[in-house]
C-alpha atoms as a PDB file:
ATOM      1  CA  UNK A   1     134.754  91.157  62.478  1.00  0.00           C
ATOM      2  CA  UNK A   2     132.011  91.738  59.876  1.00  0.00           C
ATOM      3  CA  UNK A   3     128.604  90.459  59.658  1.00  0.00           C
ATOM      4  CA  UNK A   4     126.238  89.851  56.889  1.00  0.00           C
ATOM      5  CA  UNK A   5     122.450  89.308  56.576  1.00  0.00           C
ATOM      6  CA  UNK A   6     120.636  86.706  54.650  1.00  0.00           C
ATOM      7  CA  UNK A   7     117.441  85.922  53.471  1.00  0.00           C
ATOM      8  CA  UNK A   8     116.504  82.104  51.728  1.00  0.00           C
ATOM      9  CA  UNK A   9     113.693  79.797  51.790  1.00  0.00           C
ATOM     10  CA  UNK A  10     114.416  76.858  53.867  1.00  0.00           C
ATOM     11  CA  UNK A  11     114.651  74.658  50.708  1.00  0.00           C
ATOM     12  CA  UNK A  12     117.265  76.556  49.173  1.00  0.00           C
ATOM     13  CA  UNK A  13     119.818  77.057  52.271  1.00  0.00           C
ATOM     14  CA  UNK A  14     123.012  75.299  52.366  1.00  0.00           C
ATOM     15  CA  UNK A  15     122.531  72.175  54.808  1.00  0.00           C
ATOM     16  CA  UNK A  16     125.418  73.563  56.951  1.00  0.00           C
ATOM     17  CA  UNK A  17     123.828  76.921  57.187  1.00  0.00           C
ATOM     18  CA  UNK A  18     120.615  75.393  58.217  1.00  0.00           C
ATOM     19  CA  UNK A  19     122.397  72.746  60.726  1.00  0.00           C
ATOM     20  CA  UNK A  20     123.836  76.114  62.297  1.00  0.00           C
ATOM     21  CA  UNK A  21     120.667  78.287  62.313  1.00  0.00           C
ATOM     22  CA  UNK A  22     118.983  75.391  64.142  1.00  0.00           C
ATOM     23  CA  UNK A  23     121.685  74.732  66.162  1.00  0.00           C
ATOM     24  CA  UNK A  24     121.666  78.593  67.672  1.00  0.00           C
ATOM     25  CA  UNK A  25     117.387  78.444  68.433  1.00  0.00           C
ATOM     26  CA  UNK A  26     118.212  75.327  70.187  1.00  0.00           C
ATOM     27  CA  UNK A  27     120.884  76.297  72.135  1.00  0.00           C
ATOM     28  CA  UNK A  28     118.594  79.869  72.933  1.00  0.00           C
ATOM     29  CA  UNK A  29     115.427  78.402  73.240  1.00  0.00           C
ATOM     30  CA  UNK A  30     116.179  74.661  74.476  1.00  0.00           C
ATOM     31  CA  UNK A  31     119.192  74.792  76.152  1.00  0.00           C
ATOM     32  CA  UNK A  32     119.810  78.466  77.813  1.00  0.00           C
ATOM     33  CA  UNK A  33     115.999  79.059  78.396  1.00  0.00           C
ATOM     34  CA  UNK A  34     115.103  75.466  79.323  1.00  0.00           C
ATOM     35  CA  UNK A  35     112.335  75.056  77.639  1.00  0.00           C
ATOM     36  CA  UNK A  36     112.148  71.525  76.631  1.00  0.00           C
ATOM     37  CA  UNK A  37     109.855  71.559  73.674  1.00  0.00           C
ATOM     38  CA  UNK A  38     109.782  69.907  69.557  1.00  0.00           C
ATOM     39  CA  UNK A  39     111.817  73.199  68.101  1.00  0.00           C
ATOM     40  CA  UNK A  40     111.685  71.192  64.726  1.00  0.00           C
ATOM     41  CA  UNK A  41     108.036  71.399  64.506  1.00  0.00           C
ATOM     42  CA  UNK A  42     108.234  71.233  60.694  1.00  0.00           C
ATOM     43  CA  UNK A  43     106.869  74.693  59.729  1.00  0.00           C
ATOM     44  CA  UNK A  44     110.791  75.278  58.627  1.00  0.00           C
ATOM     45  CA  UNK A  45     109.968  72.856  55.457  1.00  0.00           C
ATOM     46  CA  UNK A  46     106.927  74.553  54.449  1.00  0.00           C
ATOM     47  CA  UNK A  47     107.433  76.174  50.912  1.00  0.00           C
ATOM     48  CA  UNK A  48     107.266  79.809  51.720  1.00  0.00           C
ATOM     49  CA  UNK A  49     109.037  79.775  54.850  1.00  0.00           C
ATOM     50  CA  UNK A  50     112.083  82.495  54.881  1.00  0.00           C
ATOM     51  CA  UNK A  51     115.096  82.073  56.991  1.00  0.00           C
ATOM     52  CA  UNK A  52     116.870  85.504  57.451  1.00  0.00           C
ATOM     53  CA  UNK A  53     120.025  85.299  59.467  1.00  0.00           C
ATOM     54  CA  UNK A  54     123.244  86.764  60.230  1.00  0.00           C
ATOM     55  CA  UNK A  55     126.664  85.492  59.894  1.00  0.00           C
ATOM     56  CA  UNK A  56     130.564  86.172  61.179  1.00  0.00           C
ATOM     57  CA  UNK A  57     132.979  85.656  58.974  1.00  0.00           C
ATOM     58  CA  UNK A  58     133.462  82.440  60.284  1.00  0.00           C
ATOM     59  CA  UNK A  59     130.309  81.329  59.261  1.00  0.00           C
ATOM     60  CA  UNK A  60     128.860  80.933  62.527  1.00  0.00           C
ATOM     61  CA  UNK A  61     125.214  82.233  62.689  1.00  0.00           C
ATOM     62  CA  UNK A  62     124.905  85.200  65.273  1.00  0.00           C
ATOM     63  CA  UNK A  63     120.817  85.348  64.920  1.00  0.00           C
ATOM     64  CA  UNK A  64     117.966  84.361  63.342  1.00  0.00           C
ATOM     65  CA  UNK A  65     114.731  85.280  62.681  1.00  0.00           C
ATOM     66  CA  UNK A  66     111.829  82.897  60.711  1.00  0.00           C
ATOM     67  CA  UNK A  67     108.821  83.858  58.995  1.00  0.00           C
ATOM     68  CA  UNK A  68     105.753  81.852  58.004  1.00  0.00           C
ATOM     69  CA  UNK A  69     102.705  82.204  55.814  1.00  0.00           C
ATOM     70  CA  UNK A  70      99.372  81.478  57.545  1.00  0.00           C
ATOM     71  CA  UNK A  71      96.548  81.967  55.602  1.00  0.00           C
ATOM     72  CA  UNK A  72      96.876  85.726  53.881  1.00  0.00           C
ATOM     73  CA  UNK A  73      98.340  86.229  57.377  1.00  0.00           C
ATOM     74  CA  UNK A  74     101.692  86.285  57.931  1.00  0.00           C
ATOM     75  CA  UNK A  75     104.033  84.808  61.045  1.00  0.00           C
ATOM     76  CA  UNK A  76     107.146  85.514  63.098  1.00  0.00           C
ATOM     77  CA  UNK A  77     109.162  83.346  64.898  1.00  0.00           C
ATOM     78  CA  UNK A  78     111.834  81.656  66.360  1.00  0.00           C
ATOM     79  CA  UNK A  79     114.034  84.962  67.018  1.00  0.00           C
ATOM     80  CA  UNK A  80     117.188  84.119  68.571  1.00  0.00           C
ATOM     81  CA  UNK A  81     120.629  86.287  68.696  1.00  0.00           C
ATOM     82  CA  UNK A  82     123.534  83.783  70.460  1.00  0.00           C
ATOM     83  CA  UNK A  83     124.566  85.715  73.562  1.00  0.00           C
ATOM     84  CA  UNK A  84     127.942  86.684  72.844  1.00  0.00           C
ATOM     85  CA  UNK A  85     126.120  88.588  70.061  1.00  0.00           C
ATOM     86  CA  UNK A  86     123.317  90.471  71.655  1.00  0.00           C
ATOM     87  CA  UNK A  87     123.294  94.496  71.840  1.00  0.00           C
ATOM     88  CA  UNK A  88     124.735  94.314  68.419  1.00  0.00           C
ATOM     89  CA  UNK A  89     121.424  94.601  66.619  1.00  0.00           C
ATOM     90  CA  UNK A  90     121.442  92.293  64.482  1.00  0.00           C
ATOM     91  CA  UNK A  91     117.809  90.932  65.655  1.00  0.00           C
ATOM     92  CA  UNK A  92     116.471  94.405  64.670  1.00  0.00           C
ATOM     93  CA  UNK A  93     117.530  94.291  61.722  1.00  0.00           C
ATOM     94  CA  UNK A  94     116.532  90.833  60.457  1.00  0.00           C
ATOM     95  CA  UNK A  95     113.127  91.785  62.115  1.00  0.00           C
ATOM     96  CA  UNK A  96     112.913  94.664  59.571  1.00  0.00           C
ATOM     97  CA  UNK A  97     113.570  93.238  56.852  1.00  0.00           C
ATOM     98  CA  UNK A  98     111.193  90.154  57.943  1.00  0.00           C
ATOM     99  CA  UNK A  99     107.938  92.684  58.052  1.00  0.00           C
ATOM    100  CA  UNK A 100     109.325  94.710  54.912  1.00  0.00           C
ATOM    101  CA  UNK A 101     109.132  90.856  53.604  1.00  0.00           C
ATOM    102  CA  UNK A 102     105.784  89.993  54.212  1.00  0.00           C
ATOM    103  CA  UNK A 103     103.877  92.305  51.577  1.00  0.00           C
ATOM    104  CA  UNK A 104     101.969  94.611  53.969  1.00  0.00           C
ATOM    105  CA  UNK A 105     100.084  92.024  55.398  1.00  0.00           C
ATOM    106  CA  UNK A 106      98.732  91.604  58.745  1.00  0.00           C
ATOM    107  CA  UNK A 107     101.946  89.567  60.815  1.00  0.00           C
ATOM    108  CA  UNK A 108     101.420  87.851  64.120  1.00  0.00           C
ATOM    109  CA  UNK A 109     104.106  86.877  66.917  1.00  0.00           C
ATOM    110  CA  UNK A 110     103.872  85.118  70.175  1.00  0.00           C
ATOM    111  CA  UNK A 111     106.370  86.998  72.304  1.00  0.00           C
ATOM    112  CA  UNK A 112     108.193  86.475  75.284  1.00  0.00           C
ATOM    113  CA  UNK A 113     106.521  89.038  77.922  1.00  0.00           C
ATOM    114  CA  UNK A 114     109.502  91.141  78.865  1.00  0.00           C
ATOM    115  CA  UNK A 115     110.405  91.489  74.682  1.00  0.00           C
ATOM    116  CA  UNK A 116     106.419  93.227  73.964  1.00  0.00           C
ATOM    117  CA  UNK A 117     108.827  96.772  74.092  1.00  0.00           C
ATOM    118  CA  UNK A 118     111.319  95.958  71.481  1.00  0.00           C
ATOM    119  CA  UNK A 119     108.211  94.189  69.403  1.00  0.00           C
ATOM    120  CA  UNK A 120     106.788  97.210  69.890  1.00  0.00           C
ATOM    121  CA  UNK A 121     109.688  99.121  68.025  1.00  0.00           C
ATOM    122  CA  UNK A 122     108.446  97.617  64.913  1.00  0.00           C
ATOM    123  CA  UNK A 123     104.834  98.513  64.776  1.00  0.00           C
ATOM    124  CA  UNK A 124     103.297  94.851  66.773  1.00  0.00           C
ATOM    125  CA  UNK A 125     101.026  95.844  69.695  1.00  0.00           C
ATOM    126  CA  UNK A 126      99.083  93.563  72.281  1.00  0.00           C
ATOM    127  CA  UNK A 127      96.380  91.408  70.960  1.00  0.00           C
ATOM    128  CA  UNK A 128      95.326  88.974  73.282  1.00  0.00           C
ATOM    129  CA  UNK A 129      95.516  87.555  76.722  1.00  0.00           C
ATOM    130  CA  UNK A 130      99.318  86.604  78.398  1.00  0.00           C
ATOM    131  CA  UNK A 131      99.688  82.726  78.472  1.00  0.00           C
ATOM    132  CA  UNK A 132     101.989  80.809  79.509  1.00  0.00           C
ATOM    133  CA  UNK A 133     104.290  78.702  77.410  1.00  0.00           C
ATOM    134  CA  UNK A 134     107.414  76.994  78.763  1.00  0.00           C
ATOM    135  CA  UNK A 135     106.866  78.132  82.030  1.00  0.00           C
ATOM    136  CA  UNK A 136     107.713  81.346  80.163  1.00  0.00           C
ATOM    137  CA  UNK A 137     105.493  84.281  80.237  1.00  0.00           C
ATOM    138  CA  UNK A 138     104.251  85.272  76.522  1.00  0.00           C
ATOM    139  CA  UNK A 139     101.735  87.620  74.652  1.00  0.00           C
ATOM    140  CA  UNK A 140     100.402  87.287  71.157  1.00  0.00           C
ATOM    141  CA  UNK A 141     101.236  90.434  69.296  1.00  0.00           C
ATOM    142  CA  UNK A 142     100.129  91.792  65.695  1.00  0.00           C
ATOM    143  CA  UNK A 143     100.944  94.275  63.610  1.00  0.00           C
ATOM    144  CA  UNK A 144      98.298  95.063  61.078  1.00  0.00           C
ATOM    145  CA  UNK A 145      98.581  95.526  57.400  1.00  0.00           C
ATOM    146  CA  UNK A 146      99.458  98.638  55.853  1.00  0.00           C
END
């Protein structure tokens, strides 16, 4: 089985591609991690917003990874891999080409606590106080601009 990486703008994705990238954050986020919260919180429809994803070759998305513009800042999100596809890493490499996306500027996550190593892998260190979110343990991270 192959896989291929994507890149689009929310407005210009297939509806069937989008249904499934939504689908797999809210069967990660919602449904294996029960965390009830809005997942569609409408930053997906913004006009910058980049979907980057990967796909089997029977279409099914294997992960995602979303990122925003805020302000001259710039934001990542919503990083999911479906769990039959995790080690593979395909995250990794749709987190790459996320930050080699976002023009050298300053990009901020919120990430799950036990993640801030493999954030770390791609230049984001701690930059704020853990919270809770979810009843799931988090840290803001940033990477700064080159």
């Amino acid at each position: 089985m192959t896989a291929t990486h994507h890149v689009s703008l929310t407005s210009a994705l297939d509806p069937v591609v989008l249904y499934r990238i939504l689908r797999l954050r809210v069967d990660v986020f919602v449904v294996e991690q029960r965390a009830a919260y809005a997942e569609l919180d409408g930053r997906d429809i913004e006009e910058h917003t980049l979907q980057f994803w990967t796909q089997d070759d029977d279409g099914e998305v294997l992960a995602t990874v979303r990122l925003l513009h805020d302000g001259d800042d710039r934001r990542i999100g919503r990083v999911a891999t479906a769990l039959s596809a995790r080690g593979h890493g395909h995250a990794a490499r749709l987190m790459r080409q996320a930050v080699d996306r976002s023009e050298g500027r300053t990009i901020r996550l919120d990430a799950q606590a036990r993640l801030e190593p493999w954030y770390g892998r791609f230049g984001f260190v701690r930059s704020g106080a853990e919270f809770v979110e979810d009843d799931i343990l988090h840290i803001p991270m940033t990477r700064p601009a080159d």
